[in-house]
N, C-alpha and C. Protein backbone atom coordinates (compact mmCIF):
# COMPACT_ATOMS: atom_id res chain seq x y z
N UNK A 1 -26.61 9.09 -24.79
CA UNK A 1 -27.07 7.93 -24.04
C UNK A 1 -26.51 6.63 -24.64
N UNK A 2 -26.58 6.68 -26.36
CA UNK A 2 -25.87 5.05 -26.61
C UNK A 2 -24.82 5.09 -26.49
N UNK A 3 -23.38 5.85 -26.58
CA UNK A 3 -21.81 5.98 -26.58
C UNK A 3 -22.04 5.65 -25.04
N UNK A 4 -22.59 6.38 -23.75
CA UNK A 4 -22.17 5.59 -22.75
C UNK A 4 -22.73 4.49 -22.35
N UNK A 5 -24.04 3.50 -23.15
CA UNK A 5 -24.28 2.32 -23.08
C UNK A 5 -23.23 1.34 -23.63
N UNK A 6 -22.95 2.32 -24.81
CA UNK A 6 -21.86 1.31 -25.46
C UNK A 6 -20.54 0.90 -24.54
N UNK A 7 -19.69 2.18 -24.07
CA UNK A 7 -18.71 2.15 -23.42
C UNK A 7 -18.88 1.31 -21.94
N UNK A 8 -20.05 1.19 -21.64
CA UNK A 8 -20.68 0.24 -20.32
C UNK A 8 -20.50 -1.07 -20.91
N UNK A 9 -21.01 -1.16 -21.60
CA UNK A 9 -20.79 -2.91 -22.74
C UNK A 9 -19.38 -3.34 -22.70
N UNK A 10 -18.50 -2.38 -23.24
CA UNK A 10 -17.28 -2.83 -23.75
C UNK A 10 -16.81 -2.93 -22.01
N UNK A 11 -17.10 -2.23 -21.28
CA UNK A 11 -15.89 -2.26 -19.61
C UNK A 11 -16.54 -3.70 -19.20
N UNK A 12 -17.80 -4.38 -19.07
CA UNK A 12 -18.39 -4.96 -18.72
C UNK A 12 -17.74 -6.44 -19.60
N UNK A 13 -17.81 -6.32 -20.82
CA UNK A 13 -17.34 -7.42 -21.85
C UNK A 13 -15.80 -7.58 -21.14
N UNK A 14 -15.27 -6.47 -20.95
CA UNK A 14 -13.08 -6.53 -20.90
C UNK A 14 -13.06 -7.62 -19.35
N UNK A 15 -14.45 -7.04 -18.59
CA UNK A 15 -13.83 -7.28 -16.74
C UNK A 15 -14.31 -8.70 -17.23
N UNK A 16 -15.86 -9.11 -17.73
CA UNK A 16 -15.93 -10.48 -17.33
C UNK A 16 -14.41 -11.46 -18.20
N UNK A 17 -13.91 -11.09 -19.16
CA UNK A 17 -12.99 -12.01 -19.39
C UNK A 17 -11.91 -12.02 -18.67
N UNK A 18 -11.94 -11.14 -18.05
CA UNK A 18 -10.43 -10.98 -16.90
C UNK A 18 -11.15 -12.02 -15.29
N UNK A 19 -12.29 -12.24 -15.36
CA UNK A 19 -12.64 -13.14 -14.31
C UNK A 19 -12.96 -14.53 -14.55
N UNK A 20 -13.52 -14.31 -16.05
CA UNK A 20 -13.23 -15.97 -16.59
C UNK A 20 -12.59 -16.72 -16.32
N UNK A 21 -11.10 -15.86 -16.43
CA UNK A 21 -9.75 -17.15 -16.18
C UNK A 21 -9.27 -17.10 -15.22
N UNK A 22 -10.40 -16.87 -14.05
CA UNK A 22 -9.71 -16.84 -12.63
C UNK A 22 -9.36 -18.40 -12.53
N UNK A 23 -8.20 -18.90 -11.48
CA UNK A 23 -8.03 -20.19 -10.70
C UNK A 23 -8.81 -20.11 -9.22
N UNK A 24 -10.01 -20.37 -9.42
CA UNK A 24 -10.41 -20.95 -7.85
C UNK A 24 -10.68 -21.91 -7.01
N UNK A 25 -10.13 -22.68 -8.02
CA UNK A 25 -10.55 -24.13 -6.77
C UNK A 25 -10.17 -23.95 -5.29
N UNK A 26 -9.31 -23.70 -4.76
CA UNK A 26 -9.25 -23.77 -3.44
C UNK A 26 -8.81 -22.27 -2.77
N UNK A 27 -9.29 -21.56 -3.58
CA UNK A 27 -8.98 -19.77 -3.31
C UNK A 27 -10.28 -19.67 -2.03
N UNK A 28 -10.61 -19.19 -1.43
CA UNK A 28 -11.52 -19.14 -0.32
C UNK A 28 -12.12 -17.42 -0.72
N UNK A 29 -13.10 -17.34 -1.12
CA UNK A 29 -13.38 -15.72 -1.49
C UNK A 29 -13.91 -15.16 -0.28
N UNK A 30 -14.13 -14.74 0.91
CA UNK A 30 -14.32 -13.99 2.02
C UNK A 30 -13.41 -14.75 3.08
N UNK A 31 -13.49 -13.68 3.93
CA UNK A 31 -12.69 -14.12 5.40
C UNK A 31 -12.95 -12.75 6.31
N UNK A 32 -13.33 -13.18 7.59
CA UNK A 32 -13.42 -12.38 9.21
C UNK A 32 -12.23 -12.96 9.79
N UNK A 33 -11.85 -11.82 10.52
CA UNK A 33 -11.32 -12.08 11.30
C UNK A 33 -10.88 -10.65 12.56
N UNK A 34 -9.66 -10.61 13.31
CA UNK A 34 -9.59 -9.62 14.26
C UNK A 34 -8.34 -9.76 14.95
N UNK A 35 -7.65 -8.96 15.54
CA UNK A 35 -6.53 -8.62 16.36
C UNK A 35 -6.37 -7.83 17.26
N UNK A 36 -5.15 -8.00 17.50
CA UNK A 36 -4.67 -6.67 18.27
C UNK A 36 -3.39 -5.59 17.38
N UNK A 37 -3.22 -4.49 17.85
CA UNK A 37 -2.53 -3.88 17.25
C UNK A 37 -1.17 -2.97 18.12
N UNK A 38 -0.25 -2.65 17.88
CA UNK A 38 0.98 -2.43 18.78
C UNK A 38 1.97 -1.03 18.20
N UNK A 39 1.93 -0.35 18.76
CA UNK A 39 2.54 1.07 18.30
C UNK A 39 3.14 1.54 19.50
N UNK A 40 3.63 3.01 19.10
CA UNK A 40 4.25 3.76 19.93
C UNK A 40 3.61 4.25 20.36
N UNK A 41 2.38 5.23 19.86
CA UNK A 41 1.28 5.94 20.36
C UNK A 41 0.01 5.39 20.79
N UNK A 42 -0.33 3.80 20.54
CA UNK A 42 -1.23 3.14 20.54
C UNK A 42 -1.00 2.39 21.73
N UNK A 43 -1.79 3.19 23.04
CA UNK A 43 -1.25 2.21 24.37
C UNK A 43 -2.43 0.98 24.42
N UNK A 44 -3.57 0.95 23.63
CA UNK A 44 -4.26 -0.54 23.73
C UNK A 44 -5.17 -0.25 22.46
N UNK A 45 -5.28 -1.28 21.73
CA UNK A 45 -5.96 -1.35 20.67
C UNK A 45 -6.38 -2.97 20.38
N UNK A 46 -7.36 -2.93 19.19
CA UNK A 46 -7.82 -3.54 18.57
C UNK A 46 -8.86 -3.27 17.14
N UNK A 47 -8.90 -4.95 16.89
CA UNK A 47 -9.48 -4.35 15.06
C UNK A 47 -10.00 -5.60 14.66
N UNK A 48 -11.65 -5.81 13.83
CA UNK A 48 -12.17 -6.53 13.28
C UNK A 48 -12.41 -6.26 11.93
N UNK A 49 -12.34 -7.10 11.11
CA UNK A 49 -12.33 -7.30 10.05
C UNK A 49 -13.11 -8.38 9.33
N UNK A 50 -13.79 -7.50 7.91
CA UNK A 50 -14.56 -8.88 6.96
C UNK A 50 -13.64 -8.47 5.44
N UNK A 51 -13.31 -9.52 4.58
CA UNK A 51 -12.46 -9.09 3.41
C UNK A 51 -13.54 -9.36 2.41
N UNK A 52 -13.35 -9.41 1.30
CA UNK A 52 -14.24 -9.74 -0.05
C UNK A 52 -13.33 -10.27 -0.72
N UNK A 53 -12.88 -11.19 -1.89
CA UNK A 53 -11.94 -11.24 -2.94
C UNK A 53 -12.47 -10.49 -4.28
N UNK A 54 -11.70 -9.88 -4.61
CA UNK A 54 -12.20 -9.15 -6.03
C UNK A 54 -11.50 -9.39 -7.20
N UNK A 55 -10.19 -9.95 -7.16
CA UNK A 55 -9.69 -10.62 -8.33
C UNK A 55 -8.52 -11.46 -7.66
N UNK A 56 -8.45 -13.40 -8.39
CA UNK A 56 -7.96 -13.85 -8.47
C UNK A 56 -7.31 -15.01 -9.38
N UNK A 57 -6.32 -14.42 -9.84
CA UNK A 57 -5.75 -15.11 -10.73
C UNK A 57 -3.97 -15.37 -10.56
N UNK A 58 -3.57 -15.97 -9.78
CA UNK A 58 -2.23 -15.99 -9.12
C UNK A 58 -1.59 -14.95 -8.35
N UNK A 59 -2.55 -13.62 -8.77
CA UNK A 59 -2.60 -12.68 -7.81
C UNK A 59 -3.64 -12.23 -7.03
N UNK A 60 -3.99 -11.69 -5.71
CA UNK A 60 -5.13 -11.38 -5.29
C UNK A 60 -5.17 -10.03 -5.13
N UNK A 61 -6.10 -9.53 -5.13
CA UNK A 61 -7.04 -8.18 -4.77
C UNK A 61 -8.35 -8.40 -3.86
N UNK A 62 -7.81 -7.99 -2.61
CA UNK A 62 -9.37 -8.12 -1.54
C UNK A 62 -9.09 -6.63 -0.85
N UNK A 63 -11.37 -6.28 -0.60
CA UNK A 63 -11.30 -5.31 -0.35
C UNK A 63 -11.76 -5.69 1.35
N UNK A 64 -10.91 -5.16 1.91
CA UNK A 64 -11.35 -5.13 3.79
C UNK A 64 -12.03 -4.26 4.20
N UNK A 65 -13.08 -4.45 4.92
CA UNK A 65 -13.55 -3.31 5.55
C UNK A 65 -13.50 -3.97 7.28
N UNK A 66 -12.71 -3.12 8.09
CA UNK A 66 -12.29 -2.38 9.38
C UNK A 66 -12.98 -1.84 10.33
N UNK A 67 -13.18 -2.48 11.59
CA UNK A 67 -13.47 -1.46 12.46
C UNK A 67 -12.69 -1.77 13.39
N UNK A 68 -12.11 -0.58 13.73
CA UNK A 68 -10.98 -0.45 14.63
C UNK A 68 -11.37 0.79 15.87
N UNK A 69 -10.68 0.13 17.31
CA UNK A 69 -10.61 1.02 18.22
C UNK A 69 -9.61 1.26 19.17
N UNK A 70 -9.01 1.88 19.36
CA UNK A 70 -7.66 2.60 19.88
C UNK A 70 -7.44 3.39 21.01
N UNK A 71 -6.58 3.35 21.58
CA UNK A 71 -6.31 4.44 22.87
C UNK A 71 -4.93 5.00 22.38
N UNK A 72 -5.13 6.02 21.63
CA UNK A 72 -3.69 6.64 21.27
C UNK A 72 -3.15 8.07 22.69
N UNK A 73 -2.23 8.36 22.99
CA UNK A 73 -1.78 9.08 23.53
C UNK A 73 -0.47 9.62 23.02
N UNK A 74 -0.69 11.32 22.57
CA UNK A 74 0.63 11.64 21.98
C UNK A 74 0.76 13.11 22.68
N UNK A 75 2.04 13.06 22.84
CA UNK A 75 2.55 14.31 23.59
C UNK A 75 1.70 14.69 24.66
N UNK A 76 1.36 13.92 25.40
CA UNK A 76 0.72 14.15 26.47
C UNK A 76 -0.79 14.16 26.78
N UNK A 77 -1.90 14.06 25.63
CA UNK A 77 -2.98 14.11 25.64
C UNK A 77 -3.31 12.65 25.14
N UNK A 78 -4.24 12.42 25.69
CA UNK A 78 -5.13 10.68 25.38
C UNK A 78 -6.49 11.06 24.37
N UNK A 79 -6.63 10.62 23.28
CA UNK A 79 -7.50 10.13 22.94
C UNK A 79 -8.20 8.98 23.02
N UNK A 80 -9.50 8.69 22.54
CA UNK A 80 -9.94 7.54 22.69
C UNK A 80 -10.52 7.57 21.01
N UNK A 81 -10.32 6.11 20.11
CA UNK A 81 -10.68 6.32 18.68
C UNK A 81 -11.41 5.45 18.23
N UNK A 82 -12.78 5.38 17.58
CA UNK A 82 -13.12 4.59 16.74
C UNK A 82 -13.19 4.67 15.05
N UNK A 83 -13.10 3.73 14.20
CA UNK A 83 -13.18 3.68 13.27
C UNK A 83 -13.70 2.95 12.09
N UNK A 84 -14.04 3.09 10.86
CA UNK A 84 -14.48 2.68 10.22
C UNK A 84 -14.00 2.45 8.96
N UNK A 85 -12.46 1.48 8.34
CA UNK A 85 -11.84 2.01 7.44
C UNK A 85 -11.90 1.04 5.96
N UNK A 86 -11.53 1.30 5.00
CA UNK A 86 -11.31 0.38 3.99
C UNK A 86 -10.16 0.18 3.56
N UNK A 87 -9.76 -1.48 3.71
CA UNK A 87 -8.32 -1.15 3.05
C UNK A 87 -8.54 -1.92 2.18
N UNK A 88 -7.99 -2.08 0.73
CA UNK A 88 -7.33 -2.66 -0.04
C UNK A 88 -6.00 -3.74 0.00
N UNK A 89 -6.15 -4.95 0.14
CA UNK A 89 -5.20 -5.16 -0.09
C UNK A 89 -4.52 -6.29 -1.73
N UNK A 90 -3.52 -6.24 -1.71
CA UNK A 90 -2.87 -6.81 -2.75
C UNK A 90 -1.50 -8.09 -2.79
N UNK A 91 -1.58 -8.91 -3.26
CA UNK A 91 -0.30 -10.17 -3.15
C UNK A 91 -0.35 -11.51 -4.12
N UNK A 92 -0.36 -12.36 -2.87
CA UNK A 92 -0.79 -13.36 -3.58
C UNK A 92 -0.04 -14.72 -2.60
N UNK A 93 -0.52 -16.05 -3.27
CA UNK A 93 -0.08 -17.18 -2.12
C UNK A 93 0.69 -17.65 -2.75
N UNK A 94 1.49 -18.24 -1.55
CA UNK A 94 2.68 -18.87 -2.04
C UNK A 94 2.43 -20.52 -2.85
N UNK A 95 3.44 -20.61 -3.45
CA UNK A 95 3.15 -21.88 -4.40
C UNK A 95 2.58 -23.29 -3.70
N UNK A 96 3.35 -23.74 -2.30
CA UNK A 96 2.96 -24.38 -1.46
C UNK A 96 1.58 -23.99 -0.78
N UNK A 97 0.80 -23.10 -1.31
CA UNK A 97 -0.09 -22.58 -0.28
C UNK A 97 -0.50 -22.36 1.60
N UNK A 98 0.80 -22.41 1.85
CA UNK A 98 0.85 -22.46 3.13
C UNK A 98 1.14 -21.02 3.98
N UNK A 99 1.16 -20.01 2.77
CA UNK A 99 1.04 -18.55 3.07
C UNK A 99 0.64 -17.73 2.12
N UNK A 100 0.45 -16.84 2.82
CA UNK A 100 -0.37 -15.23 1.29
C UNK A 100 0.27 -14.47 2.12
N UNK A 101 1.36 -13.51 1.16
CA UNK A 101 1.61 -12.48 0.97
C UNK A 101 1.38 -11.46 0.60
N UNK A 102 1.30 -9.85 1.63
CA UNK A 102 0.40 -8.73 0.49
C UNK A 102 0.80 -7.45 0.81
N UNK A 103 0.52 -6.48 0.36
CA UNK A 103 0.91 -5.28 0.86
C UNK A 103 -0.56 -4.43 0.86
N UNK A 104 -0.40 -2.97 1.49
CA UNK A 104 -2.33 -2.56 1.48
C UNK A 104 -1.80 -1.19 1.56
N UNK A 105 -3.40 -0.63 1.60
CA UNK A 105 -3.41 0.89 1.47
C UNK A 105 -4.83 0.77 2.49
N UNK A 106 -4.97 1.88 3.91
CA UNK A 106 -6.03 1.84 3.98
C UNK A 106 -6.56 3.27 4.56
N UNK A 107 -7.60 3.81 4.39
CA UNK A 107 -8.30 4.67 4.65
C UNK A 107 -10.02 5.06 5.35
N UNK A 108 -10.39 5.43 6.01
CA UNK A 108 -11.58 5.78 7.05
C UNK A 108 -11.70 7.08 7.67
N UNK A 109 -12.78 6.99 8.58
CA UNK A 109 -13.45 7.96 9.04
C UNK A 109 -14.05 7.38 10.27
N UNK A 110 -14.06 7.88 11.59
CA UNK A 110 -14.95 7.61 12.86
C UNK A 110 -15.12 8.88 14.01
N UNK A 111 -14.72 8.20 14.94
CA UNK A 111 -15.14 9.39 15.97
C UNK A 111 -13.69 8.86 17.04
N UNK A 112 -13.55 10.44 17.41
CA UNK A 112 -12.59 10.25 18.72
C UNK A 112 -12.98 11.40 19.91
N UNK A 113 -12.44 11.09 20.95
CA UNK A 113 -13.00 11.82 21.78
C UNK A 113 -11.74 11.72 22.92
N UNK A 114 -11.51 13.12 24.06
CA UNK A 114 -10.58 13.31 25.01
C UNK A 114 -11.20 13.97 26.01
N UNK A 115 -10.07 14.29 26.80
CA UNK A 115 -11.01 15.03 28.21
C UNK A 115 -11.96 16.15 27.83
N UNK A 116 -11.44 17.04 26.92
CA UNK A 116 -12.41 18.48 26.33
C UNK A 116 -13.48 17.92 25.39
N UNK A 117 -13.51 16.34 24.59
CA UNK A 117 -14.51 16.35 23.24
C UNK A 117 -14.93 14.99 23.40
N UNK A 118 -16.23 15.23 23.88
CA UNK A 118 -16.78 14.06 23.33
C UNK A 118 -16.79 13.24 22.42
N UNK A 119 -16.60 11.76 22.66
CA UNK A 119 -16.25 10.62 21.70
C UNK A 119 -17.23 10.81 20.25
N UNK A 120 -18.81 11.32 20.30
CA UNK A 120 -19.34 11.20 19.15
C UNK A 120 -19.96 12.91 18.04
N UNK A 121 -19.16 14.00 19.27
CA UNK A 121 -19.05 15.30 18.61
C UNK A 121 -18.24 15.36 17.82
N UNK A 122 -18.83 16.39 16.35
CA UNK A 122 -17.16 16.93 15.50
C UNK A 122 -16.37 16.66 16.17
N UNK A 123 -15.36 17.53 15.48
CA UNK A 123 -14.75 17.58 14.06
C UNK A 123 -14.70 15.26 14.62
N UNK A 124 -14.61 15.01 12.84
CA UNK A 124 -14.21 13.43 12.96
C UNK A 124 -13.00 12.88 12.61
N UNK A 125 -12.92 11.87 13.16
CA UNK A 125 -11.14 11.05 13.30
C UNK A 125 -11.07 10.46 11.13
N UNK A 126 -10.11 11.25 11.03
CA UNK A 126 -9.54 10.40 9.47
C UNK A 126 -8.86 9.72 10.27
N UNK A 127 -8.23 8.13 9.32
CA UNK A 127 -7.23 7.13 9.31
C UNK A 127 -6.81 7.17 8.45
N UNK A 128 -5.73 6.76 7.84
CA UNK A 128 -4.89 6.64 7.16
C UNK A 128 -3.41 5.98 6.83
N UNK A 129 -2.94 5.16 5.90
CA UNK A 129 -2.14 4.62 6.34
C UNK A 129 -1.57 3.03 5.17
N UNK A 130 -0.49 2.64 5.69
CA UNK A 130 -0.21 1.34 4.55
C UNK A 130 0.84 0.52 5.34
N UNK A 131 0.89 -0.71 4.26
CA UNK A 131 2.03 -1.34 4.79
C UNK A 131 1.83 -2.97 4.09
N UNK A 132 2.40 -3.90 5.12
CA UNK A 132 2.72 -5.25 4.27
C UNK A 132 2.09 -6.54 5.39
N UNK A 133 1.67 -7.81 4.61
CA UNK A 133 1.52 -8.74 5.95
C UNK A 133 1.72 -9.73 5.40
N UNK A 134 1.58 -10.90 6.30
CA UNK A 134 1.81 -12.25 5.54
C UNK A 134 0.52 -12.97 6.40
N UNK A 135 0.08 -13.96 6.27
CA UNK A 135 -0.88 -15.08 6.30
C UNK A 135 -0.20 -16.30 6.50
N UNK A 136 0.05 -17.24 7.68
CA UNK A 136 0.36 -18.18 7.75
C UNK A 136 -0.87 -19.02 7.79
N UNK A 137 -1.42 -19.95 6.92
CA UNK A 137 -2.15 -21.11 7.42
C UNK A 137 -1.62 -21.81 7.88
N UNK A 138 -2.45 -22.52 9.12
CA UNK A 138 -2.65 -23.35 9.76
C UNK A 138 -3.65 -24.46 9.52
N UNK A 139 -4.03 -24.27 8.79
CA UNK A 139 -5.67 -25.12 8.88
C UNK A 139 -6.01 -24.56 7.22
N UNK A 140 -6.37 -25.45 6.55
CA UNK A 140 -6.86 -24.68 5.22
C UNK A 140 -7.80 -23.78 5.33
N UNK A 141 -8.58 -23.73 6.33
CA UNK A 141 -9.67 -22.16 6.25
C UNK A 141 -9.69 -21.36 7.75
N UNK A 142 -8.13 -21.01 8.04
CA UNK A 142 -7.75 -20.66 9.07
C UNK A 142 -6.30 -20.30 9.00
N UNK A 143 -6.21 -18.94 9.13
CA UNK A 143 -4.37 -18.00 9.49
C UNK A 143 -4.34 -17.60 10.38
N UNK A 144 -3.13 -17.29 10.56
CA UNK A 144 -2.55 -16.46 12.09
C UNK A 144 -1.68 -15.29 11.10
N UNK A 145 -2.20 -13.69 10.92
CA UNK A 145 -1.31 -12.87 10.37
C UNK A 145 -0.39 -11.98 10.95
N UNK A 146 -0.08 -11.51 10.46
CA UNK A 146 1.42 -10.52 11.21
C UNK A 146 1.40 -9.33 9.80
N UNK A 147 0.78 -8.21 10.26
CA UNK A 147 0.81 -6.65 9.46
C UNK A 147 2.32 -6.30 10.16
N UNK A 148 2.56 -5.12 9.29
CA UNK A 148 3.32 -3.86 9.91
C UNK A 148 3.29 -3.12 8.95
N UNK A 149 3.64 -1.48 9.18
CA UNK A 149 3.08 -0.55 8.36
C UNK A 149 3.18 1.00 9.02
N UNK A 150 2.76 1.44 8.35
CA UNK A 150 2.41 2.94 8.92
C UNK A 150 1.14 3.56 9.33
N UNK A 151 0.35 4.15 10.03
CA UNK A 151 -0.74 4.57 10.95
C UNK A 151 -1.13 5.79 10.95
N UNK A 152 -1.70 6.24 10.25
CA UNK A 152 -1.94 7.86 10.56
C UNK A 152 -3.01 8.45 11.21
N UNK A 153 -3.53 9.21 11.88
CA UNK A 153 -4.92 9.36 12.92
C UNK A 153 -5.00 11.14 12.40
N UNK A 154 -6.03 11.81 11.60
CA UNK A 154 -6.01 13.42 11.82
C UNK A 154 -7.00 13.45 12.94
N UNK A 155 -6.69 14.10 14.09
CA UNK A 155 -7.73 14.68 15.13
C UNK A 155 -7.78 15.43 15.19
N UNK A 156 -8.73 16.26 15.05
CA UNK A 156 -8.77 17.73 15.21
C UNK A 156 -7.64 18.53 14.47
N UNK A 157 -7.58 18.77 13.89
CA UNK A 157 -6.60 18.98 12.74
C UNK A 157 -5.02 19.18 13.28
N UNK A 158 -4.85 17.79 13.85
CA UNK A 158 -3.61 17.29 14.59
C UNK A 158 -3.25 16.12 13.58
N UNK A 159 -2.03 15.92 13.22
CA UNK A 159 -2.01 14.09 12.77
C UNK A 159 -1.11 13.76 13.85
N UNK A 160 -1.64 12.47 14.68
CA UNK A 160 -0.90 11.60 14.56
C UNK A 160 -0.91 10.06 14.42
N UNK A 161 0.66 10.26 13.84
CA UNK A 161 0.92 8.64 13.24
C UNK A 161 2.21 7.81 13.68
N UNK A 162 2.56 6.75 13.76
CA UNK A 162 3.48 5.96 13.93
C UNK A 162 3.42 4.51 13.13
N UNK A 163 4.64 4.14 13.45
CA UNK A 163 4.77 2.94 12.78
C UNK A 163 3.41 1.75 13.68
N UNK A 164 3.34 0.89 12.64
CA UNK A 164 2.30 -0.05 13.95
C UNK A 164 3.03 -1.64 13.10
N UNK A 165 2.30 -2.02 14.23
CA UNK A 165 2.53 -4.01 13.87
C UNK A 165 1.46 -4.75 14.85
N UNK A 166 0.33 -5.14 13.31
CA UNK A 166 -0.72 -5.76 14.23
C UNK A 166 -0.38 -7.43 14.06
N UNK A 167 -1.23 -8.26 14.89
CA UNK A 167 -1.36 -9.97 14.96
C UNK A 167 -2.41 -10.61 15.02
N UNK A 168 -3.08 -11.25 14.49
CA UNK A 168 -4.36 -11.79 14.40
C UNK A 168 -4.63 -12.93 13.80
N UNK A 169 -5.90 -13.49 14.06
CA UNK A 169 -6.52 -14.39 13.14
C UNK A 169 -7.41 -14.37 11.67
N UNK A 170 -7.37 -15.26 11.10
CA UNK A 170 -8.80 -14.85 9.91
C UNK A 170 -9.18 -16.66 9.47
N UNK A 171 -10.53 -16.34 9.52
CA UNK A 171 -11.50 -17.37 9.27
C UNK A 171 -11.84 -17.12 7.78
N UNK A 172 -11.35 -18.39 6.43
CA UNK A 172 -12.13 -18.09 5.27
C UNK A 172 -12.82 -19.05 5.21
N UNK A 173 -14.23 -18.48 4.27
CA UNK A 173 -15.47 -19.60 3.96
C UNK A 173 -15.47 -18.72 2.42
């Protein structure tokens, strides 16, 4: 019991000094926002989003959480998809602050459904997937972004995935 109180002490002592010397004066730690999204297999979509900041110090780390919904159609069958995903992402703003750059990883779980399966029966929709975006501000607590990346959907123990390129807004407070 004390070696892992202790070892709790010491992770706890290492992180707060790594947040000490964050720079935040004008870092904005949350942001909502939402889009649309554009693929090969993705004949109409969309996606809302809330971020968190979790470390900043000339670089950022925010964790997103996703809900996304989709009309994919591949090789001939339509799904319909919802989701629930987390991505990670990673970068940082440019010196002028007039953009953030980042790259992500993201992953979830929801429901999909087609002519044979109901939208909220088994088996459930994995996501999966990565890629890169940029953040143009416009407004100091206001962007217009531009993703692109890769998309992965398991349905029914089918994947499919394609390249995607979403566009959107985000509101930070």
């Amino acid at each position: 019991m004390y070696k892992k109180s202790f070892v709790l002490f010491i992770l706890i002592f290492i992180c707060s000094n790594l947040f000490a010397q964050e720079e935040t004066g004008t870092v904005k730690r949350f942001f909502f926002g939402g889009g649309i999204t554009f693929s090969p297999i993705i004949t109409g979509g969309g996606h809302g989003e809330f971020a968190l900041l979790l470390y900043h110090n000339g670089f950022d780390l925010r964790n997103h959480f996703v809900i996304r919904g989709n009309s994919i159609s591949d090789n001939g069958i339509d799904y319909g998809t919802i989701t629930l995903s987390e991505k990670i992402s990673f970068g940082g703003i440019s010196p002028n602050k007039l953009m953030r750059m980042y790259g992500f990883g993201e992953g979830g779980i929801g429901f999909f459904g087609n002519e044979t399966k109901d939208l909220v029966k088994t088996p459930l929709a994995y996501v999966f997937g990565g890629g890169g975006g940029t953040d143009f501000f416009f407004m100091e607590k206001a962007s217009i972004y531009f993703e692109a990346g890769w998309l992965g959907h398991l349905l029914d123990n089918k994947v499919c995935g394609s390249p995607i390129f979403q566009i959107g807004w985000r509101g930070y407070f």
